[in-house]
Structure formats: structure tokens, C-alpha cells
C-alpha atoms as a PDB file:
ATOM      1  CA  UNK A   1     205.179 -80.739 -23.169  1.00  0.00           C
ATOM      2  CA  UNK A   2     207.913 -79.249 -20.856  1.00  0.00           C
ATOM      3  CA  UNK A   3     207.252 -79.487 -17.124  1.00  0.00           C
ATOM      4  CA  UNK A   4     210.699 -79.344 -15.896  1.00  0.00           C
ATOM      5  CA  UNK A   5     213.975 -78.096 -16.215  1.00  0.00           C
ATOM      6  CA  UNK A   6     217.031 -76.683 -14.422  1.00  0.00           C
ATOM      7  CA  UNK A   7     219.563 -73.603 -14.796  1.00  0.00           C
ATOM      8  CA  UNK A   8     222.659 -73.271 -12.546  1.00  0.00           C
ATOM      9  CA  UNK A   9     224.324 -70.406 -12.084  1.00  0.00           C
ATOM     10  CA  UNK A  10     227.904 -72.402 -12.343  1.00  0.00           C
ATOM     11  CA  UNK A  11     226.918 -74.044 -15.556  1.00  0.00           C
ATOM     12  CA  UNK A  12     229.350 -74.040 -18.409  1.00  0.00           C
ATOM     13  CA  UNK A  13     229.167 -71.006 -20.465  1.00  0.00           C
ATOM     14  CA  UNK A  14     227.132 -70.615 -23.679  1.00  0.00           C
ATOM     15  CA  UNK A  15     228.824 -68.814 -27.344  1.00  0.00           C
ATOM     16  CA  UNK A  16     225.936 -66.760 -26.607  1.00  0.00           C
ATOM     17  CA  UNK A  17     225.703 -63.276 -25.047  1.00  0.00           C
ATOM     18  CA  UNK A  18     222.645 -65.037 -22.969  1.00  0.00           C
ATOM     19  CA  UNK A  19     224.995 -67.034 -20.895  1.00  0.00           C
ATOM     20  CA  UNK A  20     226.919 -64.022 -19.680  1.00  0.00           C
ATOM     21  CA  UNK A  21     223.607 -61.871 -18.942  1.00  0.00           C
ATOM     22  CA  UNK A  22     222.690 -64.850 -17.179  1.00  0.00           C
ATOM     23  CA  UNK A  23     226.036 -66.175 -15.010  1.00  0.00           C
ATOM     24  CA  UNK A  24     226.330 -62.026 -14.008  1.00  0.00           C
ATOM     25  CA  UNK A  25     222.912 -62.398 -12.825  1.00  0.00           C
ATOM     26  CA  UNK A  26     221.766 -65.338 -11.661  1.00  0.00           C
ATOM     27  CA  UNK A  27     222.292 -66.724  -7.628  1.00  0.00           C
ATOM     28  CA  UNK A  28     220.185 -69.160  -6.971  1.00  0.00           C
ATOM     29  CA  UNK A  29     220.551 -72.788  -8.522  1.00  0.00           C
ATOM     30  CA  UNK A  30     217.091 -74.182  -9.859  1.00  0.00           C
ATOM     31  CA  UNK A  31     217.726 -77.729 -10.551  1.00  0.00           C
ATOM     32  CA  UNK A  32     214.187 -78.463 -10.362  1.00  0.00           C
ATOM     33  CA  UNK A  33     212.707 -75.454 -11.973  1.00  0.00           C
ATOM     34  CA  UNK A  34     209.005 -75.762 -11.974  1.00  0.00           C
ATOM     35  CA  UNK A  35     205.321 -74.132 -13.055  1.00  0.00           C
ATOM     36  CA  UNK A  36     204.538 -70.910 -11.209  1.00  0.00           C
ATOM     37  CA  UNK A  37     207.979 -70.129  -9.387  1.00  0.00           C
ATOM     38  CA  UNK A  38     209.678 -66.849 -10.622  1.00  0.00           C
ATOM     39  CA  UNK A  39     212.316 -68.209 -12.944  1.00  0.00           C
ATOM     40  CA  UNK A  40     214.993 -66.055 -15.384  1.00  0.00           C
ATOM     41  CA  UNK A  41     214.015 -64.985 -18.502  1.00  0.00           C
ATOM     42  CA  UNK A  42     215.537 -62.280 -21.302  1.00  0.00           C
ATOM     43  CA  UNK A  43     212.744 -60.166 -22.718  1.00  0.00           C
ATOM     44  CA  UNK A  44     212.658 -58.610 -26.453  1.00  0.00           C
ATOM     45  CA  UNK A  45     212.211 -55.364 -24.805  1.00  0.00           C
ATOM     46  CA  UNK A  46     215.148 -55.462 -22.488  1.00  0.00           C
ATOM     47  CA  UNK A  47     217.492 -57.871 -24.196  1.00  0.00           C
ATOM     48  CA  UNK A  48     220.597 -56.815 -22.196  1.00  0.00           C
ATOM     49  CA  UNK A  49     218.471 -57.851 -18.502  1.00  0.00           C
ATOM     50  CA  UNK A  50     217.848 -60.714 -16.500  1.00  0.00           C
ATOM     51  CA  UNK A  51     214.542 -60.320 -14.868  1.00  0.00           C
ATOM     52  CA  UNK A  52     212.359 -63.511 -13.359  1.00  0.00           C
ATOM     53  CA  UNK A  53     208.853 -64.011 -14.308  1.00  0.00           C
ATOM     54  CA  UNK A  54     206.372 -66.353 -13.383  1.00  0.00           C
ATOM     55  CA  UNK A  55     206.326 -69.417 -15.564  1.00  0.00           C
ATOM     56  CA  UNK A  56     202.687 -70.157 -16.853  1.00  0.00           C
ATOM     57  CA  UNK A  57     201.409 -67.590 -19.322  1.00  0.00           C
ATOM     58  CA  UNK A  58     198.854 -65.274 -17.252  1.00  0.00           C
ATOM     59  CA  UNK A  59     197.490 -63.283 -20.592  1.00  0.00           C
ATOM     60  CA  UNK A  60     196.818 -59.279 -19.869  1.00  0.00           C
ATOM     61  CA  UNK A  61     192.941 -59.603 -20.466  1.00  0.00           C
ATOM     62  CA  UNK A  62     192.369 -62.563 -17.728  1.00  0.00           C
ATOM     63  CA  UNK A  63     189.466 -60.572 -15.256  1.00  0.00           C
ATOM     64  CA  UNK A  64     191.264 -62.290 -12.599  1.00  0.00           C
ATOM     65  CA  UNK A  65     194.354 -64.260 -11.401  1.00  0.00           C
ATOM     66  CA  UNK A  66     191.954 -67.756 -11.216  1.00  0.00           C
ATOM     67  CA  UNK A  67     189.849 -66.630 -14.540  1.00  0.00           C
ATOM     68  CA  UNK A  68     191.665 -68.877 -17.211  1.00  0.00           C
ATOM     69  CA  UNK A  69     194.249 -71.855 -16.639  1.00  0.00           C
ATOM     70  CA  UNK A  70     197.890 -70.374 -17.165  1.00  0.00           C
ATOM     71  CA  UNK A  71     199.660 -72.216 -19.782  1.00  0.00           C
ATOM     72  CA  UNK A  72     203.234 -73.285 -19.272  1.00  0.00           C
ATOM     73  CA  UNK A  73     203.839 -74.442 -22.888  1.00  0.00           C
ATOM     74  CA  UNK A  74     202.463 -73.393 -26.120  1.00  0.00           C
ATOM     75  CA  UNK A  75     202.404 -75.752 -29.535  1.00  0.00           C
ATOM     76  CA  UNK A  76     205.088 -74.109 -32.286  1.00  0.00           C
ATOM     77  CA  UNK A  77     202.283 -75.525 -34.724  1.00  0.00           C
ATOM     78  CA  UNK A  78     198.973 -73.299 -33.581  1.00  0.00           C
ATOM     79  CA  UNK A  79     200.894 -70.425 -32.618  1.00  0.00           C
ATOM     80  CA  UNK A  80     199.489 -68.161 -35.330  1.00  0.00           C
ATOM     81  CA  UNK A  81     196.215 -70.014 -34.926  1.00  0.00           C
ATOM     82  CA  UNK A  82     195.161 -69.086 -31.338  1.00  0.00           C
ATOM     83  CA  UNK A  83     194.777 -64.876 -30.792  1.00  0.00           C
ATOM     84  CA  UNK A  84     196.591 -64.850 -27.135  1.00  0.00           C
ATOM     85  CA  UNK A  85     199.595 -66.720 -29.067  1.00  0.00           C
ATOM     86  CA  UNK A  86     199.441 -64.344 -32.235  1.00  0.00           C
ATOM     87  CA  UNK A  87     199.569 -61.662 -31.081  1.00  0.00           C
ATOM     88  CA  UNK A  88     202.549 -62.772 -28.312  1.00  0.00           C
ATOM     89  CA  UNK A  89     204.589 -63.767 -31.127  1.00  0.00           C
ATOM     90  CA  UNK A  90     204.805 -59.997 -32.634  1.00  0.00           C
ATOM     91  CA  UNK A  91     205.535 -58.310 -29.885  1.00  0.00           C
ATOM     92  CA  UNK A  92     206.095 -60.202 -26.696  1.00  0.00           C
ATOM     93  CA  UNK A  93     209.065 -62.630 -26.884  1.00  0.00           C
ATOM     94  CA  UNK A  94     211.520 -64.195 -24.435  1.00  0.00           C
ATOM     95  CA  UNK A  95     214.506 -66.267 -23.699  1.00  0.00           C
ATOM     96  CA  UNK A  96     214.157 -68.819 -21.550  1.00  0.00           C
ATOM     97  CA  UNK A  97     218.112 -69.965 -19.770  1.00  0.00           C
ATOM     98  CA  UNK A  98     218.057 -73.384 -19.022  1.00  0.00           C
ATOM     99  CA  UNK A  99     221.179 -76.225 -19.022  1.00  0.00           C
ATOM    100  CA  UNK A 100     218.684 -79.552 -19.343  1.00  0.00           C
ATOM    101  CA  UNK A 101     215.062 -80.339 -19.028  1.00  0.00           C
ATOM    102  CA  UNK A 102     213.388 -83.437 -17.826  1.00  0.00           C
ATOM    103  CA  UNK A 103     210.698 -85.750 -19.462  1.00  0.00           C
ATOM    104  CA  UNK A 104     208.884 -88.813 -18.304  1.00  0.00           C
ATOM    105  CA  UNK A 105     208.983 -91.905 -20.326  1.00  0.00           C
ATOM    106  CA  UNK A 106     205.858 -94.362 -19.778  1.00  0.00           C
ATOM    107  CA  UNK A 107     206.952 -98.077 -18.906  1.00  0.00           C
ATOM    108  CA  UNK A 108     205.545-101.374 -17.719  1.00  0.00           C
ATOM    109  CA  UNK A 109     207.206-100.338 -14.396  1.00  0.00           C
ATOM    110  CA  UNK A 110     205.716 -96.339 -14.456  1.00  0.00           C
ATOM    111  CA  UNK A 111     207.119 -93.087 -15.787  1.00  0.00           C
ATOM    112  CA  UNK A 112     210.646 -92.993 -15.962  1.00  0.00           C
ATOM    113  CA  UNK A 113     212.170 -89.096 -15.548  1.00  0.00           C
ATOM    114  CA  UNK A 114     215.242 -88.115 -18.358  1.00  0.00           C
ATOM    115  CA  UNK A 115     217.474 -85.343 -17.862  1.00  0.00           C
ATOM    116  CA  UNK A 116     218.129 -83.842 -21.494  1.00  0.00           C
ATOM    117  CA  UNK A 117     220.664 -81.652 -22.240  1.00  0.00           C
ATOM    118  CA  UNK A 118     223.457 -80.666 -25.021  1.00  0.00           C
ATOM    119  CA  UNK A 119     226.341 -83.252 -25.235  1.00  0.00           C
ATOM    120  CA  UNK A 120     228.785 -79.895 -24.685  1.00  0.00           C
ATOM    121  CA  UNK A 121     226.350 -79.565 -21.424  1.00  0.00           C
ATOM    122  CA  UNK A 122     226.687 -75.946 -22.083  1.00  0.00           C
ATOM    123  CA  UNK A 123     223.896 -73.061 -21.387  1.00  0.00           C
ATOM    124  CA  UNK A 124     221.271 -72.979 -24.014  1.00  0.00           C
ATOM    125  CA  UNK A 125     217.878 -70.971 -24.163  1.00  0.00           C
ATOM    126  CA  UNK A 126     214.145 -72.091 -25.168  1.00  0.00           C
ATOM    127  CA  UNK A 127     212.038 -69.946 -27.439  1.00  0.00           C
ATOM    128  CA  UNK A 128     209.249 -68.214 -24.794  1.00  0.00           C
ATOM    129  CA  UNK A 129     206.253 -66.143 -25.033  1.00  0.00           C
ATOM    130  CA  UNK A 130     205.381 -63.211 -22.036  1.00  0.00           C
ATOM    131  CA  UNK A 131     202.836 -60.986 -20.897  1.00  0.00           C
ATOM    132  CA  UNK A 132     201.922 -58.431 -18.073  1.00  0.00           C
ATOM    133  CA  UNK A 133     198.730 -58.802 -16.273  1.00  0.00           C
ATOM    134  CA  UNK A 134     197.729 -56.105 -13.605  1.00  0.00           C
ATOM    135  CA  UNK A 135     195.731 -56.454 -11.149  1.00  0.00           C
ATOM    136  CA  UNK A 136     192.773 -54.154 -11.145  1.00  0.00           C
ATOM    137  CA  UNK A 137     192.285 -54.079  -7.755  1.00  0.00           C
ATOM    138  CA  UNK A 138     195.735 -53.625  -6.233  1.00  0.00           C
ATOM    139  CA  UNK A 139     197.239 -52.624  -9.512  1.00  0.00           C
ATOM    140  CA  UNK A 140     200.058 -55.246  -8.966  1.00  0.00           C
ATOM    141  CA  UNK A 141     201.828 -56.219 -12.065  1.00  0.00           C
ATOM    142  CA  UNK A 142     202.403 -60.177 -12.633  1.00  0.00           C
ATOM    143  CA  UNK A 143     204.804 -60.869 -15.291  1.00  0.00           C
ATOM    144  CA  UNK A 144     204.519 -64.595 -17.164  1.00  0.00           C
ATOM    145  CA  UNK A 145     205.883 -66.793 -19.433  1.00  0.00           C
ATOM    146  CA  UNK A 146     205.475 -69.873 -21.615  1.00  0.00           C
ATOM    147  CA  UNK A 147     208.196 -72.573 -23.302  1.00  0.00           C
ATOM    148  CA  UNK A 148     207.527 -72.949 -27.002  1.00  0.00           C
ATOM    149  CA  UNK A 149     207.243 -76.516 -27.837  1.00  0.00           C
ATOM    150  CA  UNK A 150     207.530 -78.776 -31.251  1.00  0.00           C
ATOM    151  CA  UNK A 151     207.643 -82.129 -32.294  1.00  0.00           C
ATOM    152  CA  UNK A 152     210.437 -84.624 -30.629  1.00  0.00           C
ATOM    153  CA  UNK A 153     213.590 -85.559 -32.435  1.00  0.00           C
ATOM    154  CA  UNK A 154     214.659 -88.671 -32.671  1.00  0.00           C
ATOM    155  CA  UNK A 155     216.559 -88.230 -29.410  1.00  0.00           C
ATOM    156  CA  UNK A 156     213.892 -87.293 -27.538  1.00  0.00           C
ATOM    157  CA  UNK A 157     210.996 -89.226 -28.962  1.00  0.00           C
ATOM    158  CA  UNK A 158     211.423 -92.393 -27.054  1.00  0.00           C
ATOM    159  CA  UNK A 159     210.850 -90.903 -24.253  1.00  0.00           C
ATOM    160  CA  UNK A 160     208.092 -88.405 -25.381  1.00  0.00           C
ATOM    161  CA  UNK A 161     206.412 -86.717 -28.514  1.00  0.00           C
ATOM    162  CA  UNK A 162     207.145 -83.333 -28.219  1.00  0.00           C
ATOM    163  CA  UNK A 163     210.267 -81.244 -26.778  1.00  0.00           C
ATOM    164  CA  UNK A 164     211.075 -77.300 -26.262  1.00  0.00           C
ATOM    165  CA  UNK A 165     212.167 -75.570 -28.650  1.00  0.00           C
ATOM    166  CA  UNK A 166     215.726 -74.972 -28.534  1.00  0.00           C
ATOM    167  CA  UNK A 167     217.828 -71.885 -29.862  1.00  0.00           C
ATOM    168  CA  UNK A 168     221.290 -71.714 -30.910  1.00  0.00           C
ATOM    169  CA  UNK A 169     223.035 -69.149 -30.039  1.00  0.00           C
ATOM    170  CA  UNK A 170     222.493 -67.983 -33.635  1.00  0.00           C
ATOM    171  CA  UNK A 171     218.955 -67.914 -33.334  1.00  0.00           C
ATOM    172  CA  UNK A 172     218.428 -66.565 -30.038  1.00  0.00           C
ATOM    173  CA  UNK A 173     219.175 -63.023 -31.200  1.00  0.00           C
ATOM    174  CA  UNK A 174     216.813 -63.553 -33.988  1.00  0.00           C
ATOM    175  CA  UNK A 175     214.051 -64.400 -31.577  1.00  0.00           C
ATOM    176  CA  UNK A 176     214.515 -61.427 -29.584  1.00  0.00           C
ATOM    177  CA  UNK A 177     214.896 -59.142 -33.118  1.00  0.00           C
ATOM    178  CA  UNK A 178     212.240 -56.469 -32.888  1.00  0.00           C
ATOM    179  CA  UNK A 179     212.151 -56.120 -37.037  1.00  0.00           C
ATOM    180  CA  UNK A 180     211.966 -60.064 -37.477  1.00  0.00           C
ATOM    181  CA  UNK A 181     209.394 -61.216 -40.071  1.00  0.00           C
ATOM    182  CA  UNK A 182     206.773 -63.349 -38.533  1.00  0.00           C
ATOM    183  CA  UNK A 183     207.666 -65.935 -41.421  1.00  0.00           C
ATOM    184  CA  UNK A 184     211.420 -65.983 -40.330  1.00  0.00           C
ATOM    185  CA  UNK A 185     210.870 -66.211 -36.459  1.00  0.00           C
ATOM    186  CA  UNK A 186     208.130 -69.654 -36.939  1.00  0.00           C
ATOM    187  CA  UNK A 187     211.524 -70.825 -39.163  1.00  0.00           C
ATOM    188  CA  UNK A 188     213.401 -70.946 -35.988  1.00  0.00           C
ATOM    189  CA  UNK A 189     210.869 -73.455 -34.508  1.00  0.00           C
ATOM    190  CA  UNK A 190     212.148 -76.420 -35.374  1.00  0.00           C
ATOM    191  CA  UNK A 191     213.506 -79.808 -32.998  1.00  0.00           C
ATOM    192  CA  UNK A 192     216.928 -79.404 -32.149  1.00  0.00           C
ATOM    193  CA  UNK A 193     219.854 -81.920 -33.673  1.00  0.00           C
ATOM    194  CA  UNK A 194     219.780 -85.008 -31.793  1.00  0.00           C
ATOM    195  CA  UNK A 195     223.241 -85.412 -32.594  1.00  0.00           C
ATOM    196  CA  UNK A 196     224.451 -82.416 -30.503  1.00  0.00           C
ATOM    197  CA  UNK A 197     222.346 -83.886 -27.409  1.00  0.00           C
ATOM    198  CA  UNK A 198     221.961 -86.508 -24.839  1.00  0.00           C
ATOM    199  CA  UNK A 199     219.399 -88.243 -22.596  1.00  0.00           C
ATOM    200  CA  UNK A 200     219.565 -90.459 -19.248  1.00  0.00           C
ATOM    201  CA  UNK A 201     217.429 -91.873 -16.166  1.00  0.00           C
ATOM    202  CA  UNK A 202     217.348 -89.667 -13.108  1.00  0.00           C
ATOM    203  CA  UNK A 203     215.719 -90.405  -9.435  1.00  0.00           C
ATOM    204  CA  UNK A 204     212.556 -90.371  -8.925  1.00  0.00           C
ATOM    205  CA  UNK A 205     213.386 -86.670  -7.070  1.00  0.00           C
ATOM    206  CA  UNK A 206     212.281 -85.143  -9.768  1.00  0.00           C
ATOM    207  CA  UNK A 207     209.279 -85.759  -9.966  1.00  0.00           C
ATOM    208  CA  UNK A 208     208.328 -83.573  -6.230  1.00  0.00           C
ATOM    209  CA  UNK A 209     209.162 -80.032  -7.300  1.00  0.00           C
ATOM    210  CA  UNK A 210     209.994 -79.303  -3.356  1.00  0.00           C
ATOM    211  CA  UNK A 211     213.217 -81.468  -4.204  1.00  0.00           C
ATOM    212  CA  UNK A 212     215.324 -78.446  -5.408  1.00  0.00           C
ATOM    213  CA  UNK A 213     218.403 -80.276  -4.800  1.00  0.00           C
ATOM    214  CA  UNK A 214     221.309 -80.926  -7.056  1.00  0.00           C
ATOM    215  CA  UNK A 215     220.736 -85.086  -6.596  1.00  0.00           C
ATOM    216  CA  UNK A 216     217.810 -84.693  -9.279  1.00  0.00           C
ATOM    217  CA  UNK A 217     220.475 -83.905 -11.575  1.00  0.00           C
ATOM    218  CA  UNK A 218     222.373 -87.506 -10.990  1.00  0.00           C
ATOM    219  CA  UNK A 219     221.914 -90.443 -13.293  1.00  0.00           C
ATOM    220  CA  UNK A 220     221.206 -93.720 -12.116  1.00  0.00           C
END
């Protein structure tokens, strides 16, 4: 799964158009970005926008905001399997900016955290899912998201057995393409080249998602 990861606004610069949406809009530094704070994301229907949605799917037919457990990741392998999922996948897609994520690799000693991220430590996006949910009492809107996962590469899987899915730049404005085929945007799910990336040890910060500090971000 992905629990963790960061996106600075003074991060190198992606080929992408994502990293200038996102350096022209972004402020705040998460280096600890975390489940159910209102992170960036670039939606299918407003590709040329930054907007920040909750992270941990909320799907639109939930009775209530405590009626089903929000889901922060969802498998690249049962995506056309489970109906909330499906029907995401036509019609509600996202970008999700990040610069690294973290993972936790189980020792004699405890879990270790990593801090992956692209060798060229540029911007890159994962492939997310959204939805709206409105609240039928106060008819507030909540806006969610999810990080696509698949199976680790050989980078990652050391550390653990699955990874997000990362897009190239390439790819990203496939996933957003309103016309794609459902066939061609599952192709785009695959692990990223564990050539082009890089893992190390971080503090133990990371693991307290109060510590939104840039220290998290330090190898040991």
C-alpha cells in the first residue's frame, strides 16, 4: 500500500505540464503527506487546475461520512472487479503530485521507513481515483481521492510488495484523456523502472504524521 508521501512546492521541475500546474499553485510543503488531510490533485475534468481533495476515497452513495471505511489505495489488479472502482475508472480520474513516498520495511529490529523517489528527484504523479460525496443534511460537498497501487519492482520489493503506480509524464495525459479506452488506461498500470529510482532509511519522524517537517525527508 501507500501511506505516505511528500510534495514540495520547491521541488525540481517535472517534463510534464503537471509540475508547472503544480509549482504555480502549490504553497504549502507536505513532507509528510498523510490519509484524510486535503492534499493536491489534477482532475480529468479540470486538467489545467490544482484543487486539494481529501485523500481516502469517500464514494458518492456512502449514507453518511462514518457509513463505509474510506480507502486510501486501490489494487491496479481488481479495479474493474469491484463496482465503486469501475465505474471511477471511466469517468473519475486524477493526478496525484508527489516528489517521493515512504514505505516500511519489517526487520528483526522493527519497521524501517524508506523515502522513494526518482534518481532525477524530479516531480512525478501517481495514477488516482475521485469522487464527490454531499452531504444530505448540510449539502456540503467532500471531494476524495485514492493512489492506484500494483505490484513492487525490484527496487521497491525489499522493502514491501506493492508500490503506487507511477506515471511518466507520457502517461499522465493519457490518464486524464476523456476518450481513453478502458483497455489502454489499465496498460498504464504497471511498476515503474527500478532503474530510474532510488530508496534509503529515514528517521523514525515519519512514522507520526504531526511531524510535517522537512527532517523526515533526511537519510540516516
Amino acid at each position: 500500500m501507500c501511506g505516505r508521501y511528500s510534495v514540495l512546492p520547491a521541488v525540481k521541475t517535472s517534463r510534464s505540464k503537471t509540475g508547472e500546474i503544480l509549482l504555480a499553485g502549490l504553497k504549502e510543503a507536505h513532507y509528510n503527506a498523510a490519509p484524510s488531510q486535503a492534499l493536491p490533485v489534477i482532475t480529468n475534468r479540470q486538467p489545467e487546475r490544482l484543487q486539494f481533495f481529501s485523500w481516502g476515497l469517500q464514494p458518492f452513495w456512502a449514507k453518511d461520512a462514518k457509513a463505509v471505511k474510506r480507502s486510501i489505495n486501490a489494487r491496479s489488479e481488481t479495479l474493474t472487479e469491484k463496482p465503486m472502482f469501475r465505474a471511477l475508472l471511466r469517468s473519475k480520474r486524477c493526478l496525484v503530485p508527489a516528489d517521493g513516498f515512504f514505505e516500511w520495511q519489517k526487520t528483526e529490529q522493527g519497521k524501517v521507513p524508506h523515502r522513494i523517489m526518482l534518481k532525477s528527484e524530479e516531480l512525478f504523479s501517481f495514477a488516482g481515483l475521485w469522487d464527490e460525496w454531499t452531504d444530505k443534511q448540510t449539502g456540503e460537498v467532500l471531494h476524495t481521492y485514492c493512489i492506484i497501487t500494483t505490484e513492487a519492482n525490484e527496487l521497491v520489493r525489499p522493502i514491501h510488495d506493492r508500490m503506487p503506480v507511477i506515471l511518466s509524464p507520457e502517461m499522465e495525459a493519457l490518464w486524464l484523456d476523456q476518450n481513453e479506452s478502458q483497455e489502454g488506461l489499465l496498460s498504464l498500470l504497471e511498476p515503474y523502472k527500478a532503474d530510474e529510482m532510488k530508496a534509503f532509511a529515514v528517521s523514525s519522524l515519519v512514522n507520526s504524521p504531526q511531524n510535517n517537517l522537512p527532517e523526515v525527508l533526511n537519510s540516516l
